[in-house]
Protein backbone atom coordinates (compact mmCIF):
# COMPACT_ATOMS: atom_id res chain seq x y z
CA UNK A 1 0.00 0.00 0.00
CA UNK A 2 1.32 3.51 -0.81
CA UNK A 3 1.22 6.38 1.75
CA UNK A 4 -0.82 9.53 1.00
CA UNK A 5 -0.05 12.06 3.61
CA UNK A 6 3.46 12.24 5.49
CA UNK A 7 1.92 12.09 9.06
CA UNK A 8 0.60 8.56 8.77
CA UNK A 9 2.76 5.15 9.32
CA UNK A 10 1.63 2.74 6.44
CA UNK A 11 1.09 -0.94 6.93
CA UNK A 12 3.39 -3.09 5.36
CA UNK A 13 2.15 -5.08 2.85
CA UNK A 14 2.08 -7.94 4.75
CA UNK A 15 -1.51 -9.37 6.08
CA UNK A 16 -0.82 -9.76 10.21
CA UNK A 17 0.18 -5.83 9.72
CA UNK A 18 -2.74 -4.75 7.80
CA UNK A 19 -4.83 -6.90 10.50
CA UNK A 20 -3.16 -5.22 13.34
CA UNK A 21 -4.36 -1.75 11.53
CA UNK A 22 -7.68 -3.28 10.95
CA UNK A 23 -8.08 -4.51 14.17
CA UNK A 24 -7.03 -1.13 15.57
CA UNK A 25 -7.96 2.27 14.50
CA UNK A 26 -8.44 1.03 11.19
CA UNK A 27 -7.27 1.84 7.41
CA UNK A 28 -8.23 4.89 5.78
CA UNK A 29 -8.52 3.81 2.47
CA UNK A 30 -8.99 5.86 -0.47
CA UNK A 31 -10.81 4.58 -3.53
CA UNK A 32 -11.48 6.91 -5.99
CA UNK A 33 -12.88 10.24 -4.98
CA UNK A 34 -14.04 8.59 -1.31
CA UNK A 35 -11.92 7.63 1.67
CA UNK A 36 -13.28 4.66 3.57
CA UNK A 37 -12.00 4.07 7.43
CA UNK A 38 -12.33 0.43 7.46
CA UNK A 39 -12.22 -1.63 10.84
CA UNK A 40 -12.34 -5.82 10.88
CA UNK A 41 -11.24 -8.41 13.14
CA UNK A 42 -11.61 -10.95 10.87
CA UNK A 43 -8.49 -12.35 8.96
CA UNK A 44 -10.10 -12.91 5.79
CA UNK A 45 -10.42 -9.34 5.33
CA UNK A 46 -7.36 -8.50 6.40
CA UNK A 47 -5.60 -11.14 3.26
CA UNK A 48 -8.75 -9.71 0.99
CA UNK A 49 -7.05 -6.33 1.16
CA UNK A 50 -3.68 -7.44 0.93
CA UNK A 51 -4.46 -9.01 -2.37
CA UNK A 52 -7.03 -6.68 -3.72
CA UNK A 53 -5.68 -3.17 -2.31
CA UNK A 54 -2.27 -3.60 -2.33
CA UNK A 55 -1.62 -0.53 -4.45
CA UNK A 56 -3.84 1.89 -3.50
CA UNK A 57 -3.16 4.43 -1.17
CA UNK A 58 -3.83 5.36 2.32
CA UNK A 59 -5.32 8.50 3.49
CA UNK A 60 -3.86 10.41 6.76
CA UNK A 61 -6.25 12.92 7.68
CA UNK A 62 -9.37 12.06 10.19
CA UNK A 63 -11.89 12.43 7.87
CA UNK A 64 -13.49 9.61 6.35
CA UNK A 65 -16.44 9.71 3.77
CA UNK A 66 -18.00 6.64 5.23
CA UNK A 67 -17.06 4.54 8.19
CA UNK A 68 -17.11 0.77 7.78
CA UNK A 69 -16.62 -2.80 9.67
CA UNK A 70 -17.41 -6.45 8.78
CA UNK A 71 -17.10 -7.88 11.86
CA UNK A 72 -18.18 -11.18 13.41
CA UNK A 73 -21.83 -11.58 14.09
CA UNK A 74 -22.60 -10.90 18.07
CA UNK A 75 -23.66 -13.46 20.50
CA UNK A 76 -23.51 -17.50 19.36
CA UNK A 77 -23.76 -16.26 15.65
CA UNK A 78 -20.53 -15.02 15.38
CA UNK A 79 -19.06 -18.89 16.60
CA UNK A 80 -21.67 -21.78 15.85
CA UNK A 81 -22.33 -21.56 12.23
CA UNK A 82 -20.36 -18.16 11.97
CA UNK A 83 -21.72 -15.09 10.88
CA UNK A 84 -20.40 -11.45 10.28
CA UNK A 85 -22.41 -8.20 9.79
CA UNK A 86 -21.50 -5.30 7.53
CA UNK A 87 -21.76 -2.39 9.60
CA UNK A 88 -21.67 1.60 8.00
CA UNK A 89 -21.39 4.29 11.55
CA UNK A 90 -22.11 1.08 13.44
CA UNK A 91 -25.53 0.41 12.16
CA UNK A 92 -25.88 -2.76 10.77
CA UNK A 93 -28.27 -2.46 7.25
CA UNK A 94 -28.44 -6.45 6.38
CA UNK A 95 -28.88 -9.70 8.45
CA UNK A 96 -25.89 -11.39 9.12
CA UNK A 97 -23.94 -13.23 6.31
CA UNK A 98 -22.01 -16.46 6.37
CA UNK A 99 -18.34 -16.08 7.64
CA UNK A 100 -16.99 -17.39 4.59
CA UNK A 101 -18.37 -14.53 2.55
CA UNK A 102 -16.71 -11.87 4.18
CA UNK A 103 -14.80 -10.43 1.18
CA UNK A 104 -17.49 -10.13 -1.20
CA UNK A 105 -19.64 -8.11 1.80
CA UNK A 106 -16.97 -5.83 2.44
CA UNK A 107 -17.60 -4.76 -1.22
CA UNK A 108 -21.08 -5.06 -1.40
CA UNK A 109 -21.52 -3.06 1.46
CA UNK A 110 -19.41 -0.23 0.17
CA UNK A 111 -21.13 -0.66 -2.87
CA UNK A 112 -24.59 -0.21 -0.58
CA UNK A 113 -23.03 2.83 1.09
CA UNK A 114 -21.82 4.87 -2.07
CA UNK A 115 -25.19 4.66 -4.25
CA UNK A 116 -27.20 5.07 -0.84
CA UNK A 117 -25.10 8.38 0.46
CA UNK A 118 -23.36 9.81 -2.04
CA UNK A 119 -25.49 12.03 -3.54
CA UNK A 120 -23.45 14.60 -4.57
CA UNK A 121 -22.64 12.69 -8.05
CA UNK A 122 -24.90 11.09 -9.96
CA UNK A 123 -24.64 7.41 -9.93
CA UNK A 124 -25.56 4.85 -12.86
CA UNK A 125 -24.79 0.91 -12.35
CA UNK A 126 -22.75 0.33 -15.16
CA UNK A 127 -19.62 -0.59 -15.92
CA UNK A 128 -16.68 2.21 -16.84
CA UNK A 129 -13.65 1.49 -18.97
CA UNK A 130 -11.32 4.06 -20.81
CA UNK A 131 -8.68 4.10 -23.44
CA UNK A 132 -6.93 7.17 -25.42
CA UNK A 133 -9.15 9.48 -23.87
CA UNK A 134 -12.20 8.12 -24.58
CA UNK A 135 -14.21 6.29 -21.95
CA UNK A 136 -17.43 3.83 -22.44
CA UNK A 137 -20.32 3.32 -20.23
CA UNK A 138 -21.76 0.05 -20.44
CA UNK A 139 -24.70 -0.70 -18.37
CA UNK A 140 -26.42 -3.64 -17.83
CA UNK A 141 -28.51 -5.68 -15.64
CA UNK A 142 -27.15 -8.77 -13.85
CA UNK A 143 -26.25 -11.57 -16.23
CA UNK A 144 -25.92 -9.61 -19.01
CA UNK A 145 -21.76 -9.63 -19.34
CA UNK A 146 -20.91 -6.26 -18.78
CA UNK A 147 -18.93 -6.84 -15.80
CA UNK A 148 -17.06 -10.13 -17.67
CA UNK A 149 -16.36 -7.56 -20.93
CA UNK A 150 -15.25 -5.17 -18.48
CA UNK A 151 -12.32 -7.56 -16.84
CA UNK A 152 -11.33 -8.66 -20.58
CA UNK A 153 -11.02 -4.81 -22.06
CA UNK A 154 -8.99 -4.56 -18.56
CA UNK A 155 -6.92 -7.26 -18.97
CA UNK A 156 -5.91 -5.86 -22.58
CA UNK A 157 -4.68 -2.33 -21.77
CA UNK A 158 -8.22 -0.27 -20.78
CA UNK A 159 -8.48 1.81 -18.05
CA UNK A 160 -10.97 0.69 -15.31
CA UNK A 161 -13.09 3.27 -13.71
CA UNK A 162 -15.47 1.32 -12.59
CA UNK A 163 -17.00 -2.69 -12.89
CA UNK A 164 -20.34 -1.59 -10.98
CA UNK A 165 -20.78 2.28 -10.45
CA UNK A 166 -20.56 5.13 -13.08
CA UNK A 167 -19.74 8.08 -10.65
CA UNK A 168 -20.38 11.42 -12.58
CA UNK A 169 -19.81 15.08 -11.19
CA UNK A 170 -22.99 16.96 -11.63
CA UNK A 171 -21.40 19.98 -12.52
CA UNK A 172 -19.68 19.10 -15.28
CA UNK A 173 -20.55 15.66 -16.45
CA UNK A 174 -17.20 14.31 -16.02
CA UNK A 175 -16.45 10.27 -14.89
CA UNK A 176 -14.34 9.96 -11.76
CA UNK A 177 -13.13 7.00 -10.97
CA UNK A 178 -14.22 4.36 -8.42
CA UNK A 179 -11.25 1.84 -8.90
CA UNK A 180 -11.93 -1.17 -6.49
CA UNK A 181 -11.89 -5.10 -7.55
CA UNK A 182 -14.30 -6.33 -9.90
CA UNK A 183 -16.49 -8.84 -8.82
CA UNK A 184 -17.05 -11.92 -11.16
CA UNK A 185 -19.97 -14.66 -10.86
CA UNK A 186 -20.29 -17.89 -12.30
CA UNK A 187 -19.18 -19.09 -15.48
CA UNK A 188 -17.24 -15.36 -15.95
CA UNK A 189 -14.68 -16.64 -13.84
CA UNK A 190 -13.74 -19.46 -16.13
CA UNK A 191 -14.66 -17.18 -18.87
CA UNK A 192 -11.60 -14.98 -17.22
CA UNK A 193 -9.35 -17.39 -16.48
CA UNK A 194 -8.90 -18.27 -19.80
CA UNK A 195 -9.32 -15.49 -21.09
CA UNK A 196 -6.51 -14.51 -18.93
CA UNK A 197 -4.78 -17.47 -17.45
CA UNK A 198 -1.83 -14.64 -15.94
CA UNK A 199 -4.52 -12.82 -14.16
CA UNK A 200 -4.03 -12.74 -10.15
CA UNK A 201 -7.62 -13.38 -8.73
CA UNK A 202 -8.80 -12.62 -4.90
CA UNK A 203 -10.40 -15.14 -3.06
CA UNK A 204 -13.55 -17.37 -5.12
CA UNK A 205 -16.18 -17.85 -2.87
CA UNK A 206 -19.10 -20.24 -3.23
CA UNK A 207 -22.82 -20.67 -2.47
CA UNK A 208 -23.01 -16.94 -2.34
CA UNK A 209 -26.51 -15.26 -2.76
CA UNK A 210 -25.29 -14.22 -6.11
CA UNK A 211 -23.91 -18.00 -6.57
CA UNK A 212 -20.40 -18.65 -6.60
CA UNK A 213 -18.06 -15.00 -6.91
CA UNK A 214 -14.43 -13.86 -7.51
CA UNK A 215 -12.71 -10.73 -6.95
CA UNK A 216 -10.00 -9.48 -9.19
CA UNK A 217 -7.92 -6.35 -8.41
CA UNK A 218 -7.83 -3.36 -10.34
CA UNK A 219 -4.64 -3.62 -12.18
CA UNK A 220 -1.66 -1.44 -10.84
CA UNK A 221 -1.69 1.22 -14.19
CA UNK A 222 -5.88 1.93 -13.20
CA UNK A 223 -5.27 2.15 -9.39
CA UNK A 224 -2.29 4.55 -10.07
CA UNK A 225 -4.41 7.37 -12.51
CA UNK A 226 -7.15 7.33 -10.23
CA UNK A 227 -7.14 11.11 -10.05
CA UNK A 228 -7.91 10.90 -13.54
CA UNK A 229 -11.24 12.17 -14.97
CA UNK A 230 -12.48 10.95 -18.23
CA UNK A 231 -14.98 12.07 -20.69
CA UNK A 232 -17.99 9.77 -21.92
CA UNK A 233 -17.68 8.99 -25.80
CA UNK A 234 -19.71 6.01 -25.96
CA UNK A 235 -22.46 4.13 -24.46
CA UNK A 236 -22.48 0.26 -24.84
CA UNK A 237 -24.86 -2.23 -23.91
CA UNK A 238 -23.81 -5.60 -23.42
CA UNK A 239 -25.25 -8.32 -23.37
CA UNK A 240 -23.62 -12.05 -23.97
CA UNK A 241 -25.06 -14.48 -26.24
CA UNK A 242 -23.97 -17.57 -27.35
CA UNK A 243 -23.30 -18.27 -30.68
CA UNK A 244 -23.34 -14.48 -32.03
CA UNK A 245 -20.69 -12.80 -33.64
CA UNK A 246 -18.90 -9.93 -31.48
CA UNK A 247 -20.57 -6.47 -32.62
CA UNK A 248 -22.63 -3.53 -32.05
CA UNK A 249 -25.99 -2.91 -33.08
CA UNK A 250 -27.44 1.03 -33.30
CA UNK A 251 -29.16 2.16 -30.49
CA UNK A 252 -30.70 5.65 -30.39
CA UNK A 253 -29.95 8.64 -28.15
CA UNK A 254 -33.66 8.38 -26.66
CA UNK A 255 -33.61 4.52 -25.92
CA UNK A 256 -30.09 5.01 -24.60
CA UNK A 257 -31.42 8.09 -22.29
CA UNK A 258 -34.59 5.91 -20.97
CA UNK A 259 -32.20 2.81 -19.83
CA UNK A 260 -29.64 5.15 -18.23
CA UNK A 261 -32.19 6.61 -15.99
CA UNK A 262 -33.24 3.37 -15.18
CA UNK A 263 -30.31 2.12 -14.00
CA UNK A 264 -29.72 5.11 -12.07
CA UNK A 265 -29.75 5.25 -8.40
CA UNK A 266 -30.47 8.78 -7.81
CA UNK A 267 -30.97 10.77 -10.96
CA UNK A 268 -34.20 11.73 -9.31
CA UNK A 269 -32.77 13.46 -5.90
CA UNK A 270 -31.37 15.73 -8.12
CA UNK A 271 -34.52 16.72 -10.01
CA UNK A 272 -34.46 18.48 -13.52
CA UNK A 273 -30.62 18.72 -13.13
CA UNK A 274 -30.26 14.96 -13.04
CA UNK A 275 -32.25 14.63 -15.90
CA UNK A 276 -30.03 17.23 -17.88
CA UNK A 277 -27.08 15.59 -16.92
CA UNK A 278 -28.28 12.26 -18.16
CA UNK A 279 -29.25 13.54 -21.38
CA UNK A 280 -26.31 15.44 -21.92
CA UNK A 281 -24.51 12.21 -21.89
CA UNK A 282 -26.45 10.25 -24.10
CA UNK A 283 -26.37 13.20 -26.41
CA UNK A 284 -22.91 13.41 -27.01
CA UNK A 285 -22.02 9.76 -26.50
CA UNK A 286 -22.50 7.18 -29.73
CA UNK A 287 -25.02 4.52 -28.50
CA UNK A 288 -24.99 0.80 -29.19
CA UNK A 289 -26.14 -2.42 -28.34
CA UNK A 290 -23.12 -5.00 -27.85
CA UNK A 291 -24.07 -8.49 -28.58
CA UNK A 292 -20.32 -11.29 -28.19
CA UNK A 293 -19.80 -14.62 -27.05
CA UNK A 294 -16.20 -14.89 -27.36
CA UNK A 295 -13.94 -12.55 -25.54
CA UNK A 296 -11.06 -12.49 -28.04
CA UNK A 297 -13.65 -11.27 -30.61
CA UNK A 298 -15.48 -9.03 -28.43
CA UNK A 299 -11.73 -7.35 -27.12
CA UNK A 300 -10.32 -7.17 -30.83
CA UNK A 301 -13.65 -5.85 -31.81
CA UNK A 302 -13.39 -2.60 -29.45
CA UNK A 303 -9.50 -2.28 -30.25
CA UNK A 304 -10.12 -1.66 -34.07
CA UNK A 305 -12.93 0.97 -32.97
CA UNK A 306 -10.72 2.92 -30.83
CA UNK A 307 -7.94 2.67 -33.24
CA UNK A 308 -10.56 4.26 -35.79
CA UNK A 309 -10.90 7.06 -33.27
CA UNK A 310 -14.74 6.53 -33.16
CA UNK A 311 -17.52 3.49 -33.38
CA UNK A 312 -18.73 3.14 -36.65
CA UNK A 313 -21.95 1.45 -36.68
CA UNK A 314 -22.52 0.77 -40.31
C-alpha cells in the first residue's frame, strides 16, 4: 500500500500488519474520490485487502467519507455456524452473512453505502472502462456480461473506472473514478481465467446469494491514474449471447437516455438537473447495443474501434 499524507505510518504489505491496523484504529482507504475508514477483526479481510488493495493508497487525515466494519456476528452467531455483519457508523443495514463470505460483503456493502449516500454525483450501475481518452459506459442488468467484458477490455490495456458504479460530477458531467476489484460470478470466472490465465484473482467464494463470486484487483496502471477524470464517448450495452458474432448494433440517443435513468440510483434526488445531466450524456455519447460470445472477438472488436478514433456502426 502507498502512503498519501506524510503524518501517517503505512502498513506493510504484509496481512498480520494490515490486520493489526484493521483490528485497531483502522485503514483509511482511499478509492477513488471517497476515503473509507475500514475496521475488521476478521483475517479474511485483512488477506482480501492485501491481495485486492495492495496498491492503493492510504489517506492520513481524520476524515473519512464513510465509516465501515465487517465484523463477526454478536452473540452464538458469530461462533456456531459463523456469521459477520457489515456495519456503515455502526448500524448494521443487512442480516448477518455467512463467515466465509466476508470479502465479497466488504464490497457489497461499500457498494450499498456509495449509491445510498453519495449524492453529490450522480450514480448509474454500469460498468466504466477508458482508453486514449475516450471512456465507455456500459450498463447492464445482472447476467448480461458487462462486468465479464469489463475484466477482458482490462486485462488488454483499458483503463478501469469502474465494474459496478458510473460516478459522474454533476457539474460538469465528467467520470471519476471508483477503482476497487471487480467482482465476477459464475461461469465469468472461467470465462476470465482463460481469457486470462496470468490474471491474479482474490479469493472465489461459493454458495453466495449471487452464486459462486471472484474478486480481481484493479490492475496497478488503473489504481495509479485514479485522479484521472475521463470524458464519456460512448455508451455500450452488453449483453452475452452464445453463438453471435462480437458487434454492435445502433441504439438511439432516446432509448439510450430511458435505460440510463433506469439504471440510475439517484438521478431523481437531483430533479431536472439529473435529468439534464443524463441527457447530456447520451447526447454526445454514440449509443450501441453490444451483442459477443467470445472474448477475443469481443476485445479485438473494441481495439479496431478505438484505433478508428470513433464506433462506426454501419
Amino acid at each position: 500500500m502507498v502512503l498519501e499524507a506524510q503524518s501517517a505510518h503505512p502498513p506493510s504489505s504484509g496481512t498480520s500488519s494490515i490486520a493489526r491496523h484493521l483490528r485497531g484504529d483502522g485503514l483509511l482507504l482511499r478509492t477513488g474520490p471517497f476515503v473509507v475508514r475500514l475496521r475488521s477483526n476478521l483475517p479474511e479481510i485483512a488477506a482480501s485487502v492485501a491481495t485486492l488493495y495492495g496498491g492503493h493508497r492510504l489517506a492520513a487525515a481524520d476524515f473519512a467519507d464513510f465509516h465501515v466494519a465487517v465484523r463477526r456476528a454478536a452473540g452464538p452467531r458469530g461462533y456456531v455456524r459463523p456469521q459477520i455483519v457489515f456495519a456503515l457508523d455502526d448500524e448494521e443495514p443487512f442480516e448477518p452473512f455467512a463467515r466465509r463470505e466476508a470479502p465479497a460483503v466488504l464490497e457489497w456493502g461499500l457498494n450499498w453505502a456509495i449509491s445510498t449516500y453519495a449524492n453529490q454525483y450522480l450514480l448509474i450501475h454500469a460498468a466504466c472502462v477508458e482508453k486514449d481518452g475516450r471512456a465507455a459506459i456500459m450498463p447492464g442488468e445482472p447476467g448480461k456480461g458487462k462486468s465479464t467484458l469489463c475484466a477482458a477490455l482490462v486485462q488488454r490495456g483499458w483503463r478501469l473506472l469502474s465494474d459496478e458504479l458510473a460516478v459522474i460530477d454533476m457539474a460538469d458531467g465528467a467520470l471519476l473514478p471508483l477503482c476497487r476489484p471487480m467482482s465476477l460470478k459464475n461461469r465469468s470466472i472461467a470465462a476470465i481465467r482463460d481469457f486470462a490465465p496470468e490474471a491474479v484473482f482474490g479469493p472465489t467464494i461459493a454458495d453466495t446469494r449471487k452464486g459462486t463470486l471472484a474478486l480481481l484487483p484493479a490492475p496497478p496502471d488503473s489504481v495509479r491514474r485514479m485522479g484521472e477524470r475521463a470524458t464519456a464517448h460512448y455508451i455500450l450495452f452488453p449483453n452475452f449471447s452464445p453463438g453471435v458474432a462480437a458487434g454492435p448494433t445502433p441504439r438511439s440517443r432516446g432509448t439510450s437516455l430511458i435505460a440510463l435513468a433506469e439504471n440510475a440510483f439517484n438521478y431523481q434526488v437531483h430533479g431536472r438537473l439529473g435529468f439534464d445531466r443524463l441527457a447530456d450524456i447520451a447526447a454526445a455519447c454514440r449509443c450501441a447495443d453490444f451483442a459477443y460470445s467470445d472474448l477475443g472477438e469481443a476485445v479485438a472488436a473494441m481495439q479496431r474501434w478505438w484505433q478508428a478514433g470513433e464506433l462506426s456502426l454501419t
